[in-house]
N, C-alpha and C. Protein backbone atom coordinates (compact mmCIF):
# COMPACT_ATOMS: atom_id res chain seq x y z
N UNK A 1 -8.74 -17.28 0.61
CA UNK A 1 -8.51 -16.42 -0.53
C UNK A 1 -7.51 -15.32 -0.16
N UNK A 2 -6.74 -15.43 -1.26
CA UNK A 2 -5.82 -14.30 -0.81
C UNK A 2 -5.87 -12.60 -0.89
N UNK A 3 -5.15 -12.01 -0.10
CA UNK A 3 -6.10 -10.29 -0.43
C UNK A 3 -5.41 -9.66 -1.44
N UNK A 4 -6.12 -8.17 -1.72
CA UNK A 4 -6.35 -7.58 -2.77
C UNK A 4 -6.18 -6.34 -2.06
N UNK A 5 -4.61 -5.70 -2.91
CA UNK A 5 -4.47 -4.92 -2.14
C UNK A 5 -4.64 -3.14 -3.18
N UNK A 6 -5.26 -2.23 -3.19
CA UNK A 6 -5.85 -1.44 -3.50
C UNK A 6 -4.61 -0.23 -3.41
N UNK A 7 -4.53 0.65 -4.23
CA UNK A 7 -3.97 1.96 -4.41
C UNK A 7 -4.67 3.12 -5.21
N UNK A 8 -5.50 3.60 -4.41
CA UNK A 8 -6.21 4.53 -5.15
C UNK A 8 -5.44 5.98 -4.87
N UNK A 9 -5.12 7.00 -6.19
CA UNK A 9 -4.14 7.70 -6.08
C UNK A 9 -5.30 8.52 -6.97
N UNK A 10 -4.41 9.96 -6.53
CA UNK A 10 -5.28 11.76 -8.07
C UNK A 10 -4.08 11.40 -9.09
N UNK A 11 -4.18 11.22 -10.05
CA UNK A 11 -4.20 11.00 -11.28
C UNK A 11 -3.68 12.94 -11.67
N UNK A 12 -4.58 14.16 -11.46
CA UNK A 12 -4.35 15.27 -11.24
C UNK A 12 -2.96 15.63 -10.52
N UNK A 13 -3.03 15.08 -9.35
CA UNK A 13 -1.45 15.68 -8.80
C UNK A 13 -0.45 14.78 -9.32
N UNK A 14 -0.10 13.92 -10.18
CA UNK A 14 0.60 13.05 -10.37
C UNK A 14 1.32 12.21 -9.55
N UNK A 15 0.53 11.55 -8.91
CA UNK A 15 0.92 10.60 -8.33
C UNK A 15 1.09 8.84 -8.84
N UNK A 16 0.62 9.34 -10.05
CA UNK A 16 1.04 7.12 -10.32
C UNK A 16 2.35 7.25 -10.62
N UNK A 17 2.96 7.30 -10.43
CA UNK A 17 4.78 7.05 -10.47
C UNK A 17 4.54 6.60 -8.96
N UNK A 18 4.23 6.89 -7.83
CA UNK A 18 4.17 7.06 -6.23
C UNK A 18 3.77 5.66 -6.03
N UNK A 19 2.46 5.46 -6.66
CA UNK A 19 1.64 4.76 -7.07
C UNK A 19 2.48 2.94 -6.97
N UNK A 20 3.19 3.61 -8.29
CA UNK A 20 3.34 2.36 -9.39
C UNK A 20 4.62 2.06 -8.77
N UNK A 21 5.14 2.15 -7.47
CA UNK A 21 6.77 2.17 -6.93
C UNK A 21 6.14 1.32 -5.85
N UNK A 22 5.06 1.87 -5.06
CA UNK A 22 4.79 1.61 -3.71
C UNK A 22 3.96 0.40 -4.15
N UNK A 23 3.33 0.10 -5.37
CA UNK A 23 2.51 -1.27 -5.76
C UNK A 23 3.79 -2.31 -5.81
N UNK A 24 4.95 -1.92 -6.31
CA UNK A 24 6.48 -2.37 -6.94
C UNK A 24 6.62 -3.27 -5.71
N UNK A 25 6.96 -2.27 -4.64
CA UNK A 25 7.78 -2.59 -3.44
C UNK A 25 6.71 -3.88 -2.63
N UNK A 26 5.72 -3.59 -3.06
CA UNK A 26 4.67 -4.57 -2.26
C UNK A 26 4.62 -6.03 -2.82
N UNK A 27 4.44 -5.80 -4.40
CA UNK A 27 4.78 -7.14 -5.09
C UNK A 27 5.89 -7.99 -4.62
N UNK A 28 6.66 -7.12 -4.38
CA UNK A 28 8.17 -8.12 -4.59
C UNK A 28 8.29 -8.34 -2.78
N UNK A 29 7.63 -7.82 -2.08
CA UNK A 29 7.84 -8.17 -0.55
C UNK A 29 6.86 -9.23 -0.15
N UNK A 30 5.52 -9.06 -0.87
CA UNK A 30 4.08 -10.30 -0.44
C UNK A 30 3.90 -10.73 -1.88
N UNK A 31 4.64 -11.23 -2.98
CA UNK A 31 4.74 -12.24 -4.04
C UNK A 31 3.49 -13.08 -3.44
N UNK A 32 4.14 -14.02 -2.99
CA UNK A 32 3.26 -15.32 -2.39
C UNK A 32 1.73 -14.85 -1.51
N UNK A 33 1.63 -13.60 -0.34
CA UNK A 33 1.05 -13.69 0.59
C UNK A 33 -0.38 -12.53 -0.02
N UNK A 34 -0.15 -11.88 -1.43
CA UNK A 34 -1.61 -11.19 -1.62
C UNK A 34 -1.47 -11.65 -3.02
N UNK A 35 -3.10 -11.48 -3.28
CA UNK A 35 -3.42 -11.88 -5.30
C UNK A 35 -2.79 -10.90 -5.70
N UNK A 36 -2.77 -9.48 -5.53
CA UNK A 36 -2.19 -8.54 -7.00
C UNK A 36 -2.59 -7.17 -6.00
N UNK A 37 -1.82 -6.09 -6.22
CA UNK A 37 -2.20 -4.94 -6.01
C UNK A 37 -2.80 -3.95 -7.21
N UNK A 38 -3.89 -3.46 -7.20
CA UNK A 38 -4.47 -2.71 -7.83
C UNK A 38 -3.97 -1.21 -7.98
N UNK A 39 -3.85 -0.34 -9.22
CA UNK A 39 -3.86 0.82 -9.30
C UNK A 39 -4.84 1.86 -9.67
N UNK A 40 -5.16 2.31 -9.04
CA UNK A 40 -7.10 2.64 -9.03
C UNK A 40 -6.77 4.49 -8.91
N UNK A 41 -7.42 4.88 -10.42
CA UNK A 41 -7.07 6.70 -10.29
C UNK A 41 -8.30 6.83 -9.46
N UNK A 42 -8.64 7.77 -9.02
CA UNK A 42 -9.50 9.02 -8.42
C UNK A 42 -9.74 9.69 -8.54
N UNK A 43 -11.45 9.69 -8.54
CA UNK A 43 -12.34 11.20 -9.20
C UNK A 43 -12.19 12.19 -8.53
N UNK A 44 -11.80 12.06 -7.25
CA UNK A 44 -11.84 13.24 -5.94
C UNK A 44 -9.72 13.66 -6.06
N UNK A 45 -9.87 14.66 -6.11
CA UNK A 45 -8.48 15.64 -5.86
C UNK A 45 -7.98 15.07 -4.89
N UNK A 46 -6.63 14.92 -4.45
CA UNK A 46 -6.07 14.69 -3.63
C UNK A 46 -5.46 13.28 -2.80
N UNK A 47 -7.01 12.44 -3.65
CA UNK A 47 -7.04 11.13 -2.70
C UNK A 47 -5.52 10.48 -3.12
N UNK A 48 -5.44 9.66 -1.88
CA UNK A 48 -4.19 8.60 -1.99
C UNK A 48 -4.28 7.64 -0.85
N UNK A 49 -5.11 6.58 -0.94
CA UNK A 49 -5.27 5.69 -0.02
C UNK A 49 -5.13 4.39 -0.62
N UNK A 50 -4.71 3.53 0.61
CA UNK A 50 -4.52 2.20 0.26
C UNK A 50 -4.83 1.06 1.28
N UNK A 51 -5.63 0.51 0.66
CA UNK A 51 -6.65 -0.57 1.53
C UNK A 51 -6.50 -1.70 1.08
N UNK A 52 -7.06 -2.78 1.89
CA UNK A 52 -6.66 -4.44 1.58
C UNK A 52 -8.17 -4.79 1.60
N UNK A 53 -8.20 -5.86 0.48
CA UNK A 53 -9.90 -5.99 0.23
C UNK A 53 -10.85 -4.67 0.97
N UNK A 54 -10.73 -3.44 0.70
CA UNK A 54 -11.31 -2.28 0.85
C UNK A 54 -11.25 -1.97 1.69
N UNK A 55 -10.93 -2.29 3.00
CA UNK A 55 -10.48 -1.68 4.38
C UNK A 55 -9.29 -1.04 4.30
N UNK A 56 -9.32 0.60 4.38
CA UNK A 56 -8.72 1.27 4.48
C UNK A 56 -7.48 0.98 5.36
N UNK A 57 -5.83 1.11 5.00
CA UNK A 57 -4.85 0.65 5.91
C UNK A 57 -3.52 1.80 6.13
N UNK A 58 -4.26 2.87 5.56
CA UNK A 58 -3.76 4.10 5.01
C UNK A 58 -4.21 5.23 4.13
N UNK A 59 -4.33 6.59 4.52
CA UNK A 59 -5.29 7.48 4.01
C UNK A 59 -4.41 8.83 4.13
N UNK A 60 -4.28 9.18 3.29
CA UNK A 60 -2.74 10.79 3.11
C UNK A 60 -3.51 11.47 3.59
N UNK A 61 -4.66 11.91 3.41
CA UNK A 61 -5.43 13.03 3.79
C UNK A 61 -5.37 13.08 6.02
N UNK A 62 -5.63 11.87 5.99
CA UNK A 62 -6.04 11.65 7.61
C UNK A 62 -4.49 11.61 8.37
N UNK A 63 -3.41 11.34 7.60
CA UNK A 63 -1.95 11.34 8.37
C UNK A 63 -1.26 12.52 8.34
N UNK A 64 -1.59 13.43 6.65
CA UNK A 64 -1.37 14.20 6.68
C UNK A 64 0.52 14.64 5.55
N UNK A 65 0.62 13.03 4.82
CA UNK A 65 1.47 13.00 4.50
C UNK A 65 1.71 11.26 3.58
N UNK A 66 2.38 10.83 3.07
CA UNK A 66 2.51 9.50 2.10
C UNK A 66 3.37 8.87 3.42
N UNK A 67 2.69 7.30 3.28
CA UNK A 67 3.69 6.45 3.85
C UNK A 67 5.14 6.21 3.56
N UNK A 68 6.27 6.40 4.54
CA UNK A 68 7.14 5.61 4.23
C UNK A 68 7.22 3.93 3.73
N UNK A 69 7.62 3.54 2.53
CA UNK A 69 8.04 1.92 2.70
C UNK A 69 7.62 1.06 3.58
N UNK A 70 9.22 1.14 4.46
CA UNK A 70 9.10 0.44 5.85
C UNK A 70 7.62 0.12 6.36
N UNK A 71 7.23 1.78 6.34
CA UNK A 71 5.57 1.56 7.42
C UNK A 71 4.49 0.90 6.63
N UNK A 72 4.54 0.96 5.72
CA UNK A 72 3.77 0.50 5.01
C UNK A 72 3.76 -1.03 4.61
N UNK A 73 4.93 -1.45 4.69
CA UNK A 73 5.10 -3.09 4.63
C UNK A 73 4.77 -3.32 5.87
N UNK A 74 5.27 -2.84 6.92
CA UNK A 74 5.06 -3.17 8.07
C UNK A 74 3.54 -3.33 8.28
N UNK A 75 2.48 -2.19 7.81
CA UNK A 75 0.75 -2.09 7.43
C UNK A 75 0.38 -3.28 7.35
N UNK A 76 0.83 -3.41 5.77
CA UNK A 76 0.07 -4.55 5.45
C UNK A 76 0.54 -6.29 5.71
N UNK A 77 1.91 -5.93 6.36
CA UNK A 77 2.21 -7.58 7.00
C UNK A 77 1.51 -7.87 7.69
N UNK A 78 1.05 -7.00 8.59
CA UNK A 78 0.21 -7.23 10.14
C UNK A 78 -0.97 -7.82 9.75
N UNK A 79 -1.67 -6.87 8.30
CA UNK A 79 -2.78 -7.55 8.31
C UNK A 79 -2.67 -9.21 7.33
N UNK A 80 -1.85 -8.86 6.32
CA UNK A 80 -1.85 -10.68 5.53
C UNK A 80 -1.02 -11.90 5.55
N UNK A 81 -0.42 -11.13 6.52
CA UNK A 81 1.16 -12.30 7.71
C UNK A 81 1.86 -11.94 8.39
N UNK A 82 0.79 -11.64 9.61
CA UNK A 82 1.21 -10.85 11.04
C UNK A 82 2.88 -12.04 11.20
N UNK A 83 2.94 -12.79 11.11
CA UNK A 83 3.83 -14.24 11.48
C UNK A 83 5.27 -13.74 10.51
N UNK A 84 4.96 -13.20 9.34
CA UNK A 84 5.99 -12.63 8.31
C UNK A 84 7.60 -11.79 9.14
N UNK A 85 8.65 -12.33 8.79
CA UNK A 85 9.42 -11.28 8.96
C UNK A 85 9.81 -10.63 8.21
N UNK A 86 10.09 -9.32 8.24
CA UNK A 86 10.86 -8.06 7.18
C UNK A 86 11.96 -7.92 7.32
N UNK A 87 12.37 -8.93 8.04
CA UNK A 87 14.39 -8.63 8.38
C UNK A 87 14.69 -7.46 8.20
N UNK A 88 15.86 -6.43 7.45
CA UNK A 88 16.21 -5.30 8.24
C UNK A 88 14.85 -4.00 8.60
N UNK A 89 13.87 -4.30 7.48
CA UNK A 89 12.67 -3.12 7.76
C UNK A 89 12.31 -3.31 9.21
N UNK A 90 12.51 -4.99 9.97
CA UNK A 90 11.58 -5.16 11.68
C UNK A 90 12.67 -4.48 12.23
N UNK A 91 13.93 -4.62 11.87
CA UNK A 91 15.22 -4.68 12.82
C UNK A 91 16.13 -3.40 12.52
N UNK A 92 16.30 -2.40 13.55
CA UNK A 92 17.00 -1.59 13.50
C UNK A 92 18.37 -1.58 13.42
C-alpha cells in the first residue's frame, strides 16, 4: 500500500498557501510513489508538521523553522523510495 503523506499546518498563522505549495511540490515529485498528500488544519497554534502514514518526518516547532523543498523531498524519498533519484535536488 502506498503512503499517505500528511500536512498538518495553523490555519491562524496562515499557513495553507505554505501548505498547499509544499503538498504541490510533493505531488508532482512522488506522482507514482505515495496515494495523495493530505491538508490537515490545526487546533493547536503554531503547528506545522508533516508525517507519512503518521510518523512524524518533520516538525517546525522541534527545527525551529519550515523545511526547505530540497530537504524535504529528500525526507520523504528516503522513506517511500530510498532507490529514487532527485537529479539536480541529490546533485550539487
Amino acid at each position: 500500500m502506498k503512503p499517505l503523506i500528511t500536512i498538518e499546518y495553523c490555519p491562524k498563522c496562515g499557513w495553507l498557501l505554505r501548505s498547499a505549495y509544499m503538498a504541490q511540490e510533493l505531488l508532482t515529485t512522488f506522482s507514482e510513489e505515495v496515494k495523495g498528500v493530505t491538508l490537515m488544519p490545526s487546533e493547536t497554534g503554531g503547528t506545522f508538521i508533516i508525517s507519512i502514514n503518521g510518523k512524524s518526518v518533520f516538525d517546525r516547532k522541534e527545527m525551529q523553522r519550515f523545511p526547505e523543498i530540497k530537504e524535504l523531498k529528500k525526507l520523504v524519498r528516503d522513506i517511500v523510495s530510498p532507490e529514487m533519484d532527485l537529479g539536480h535536488t541529490d546533485h550539487k
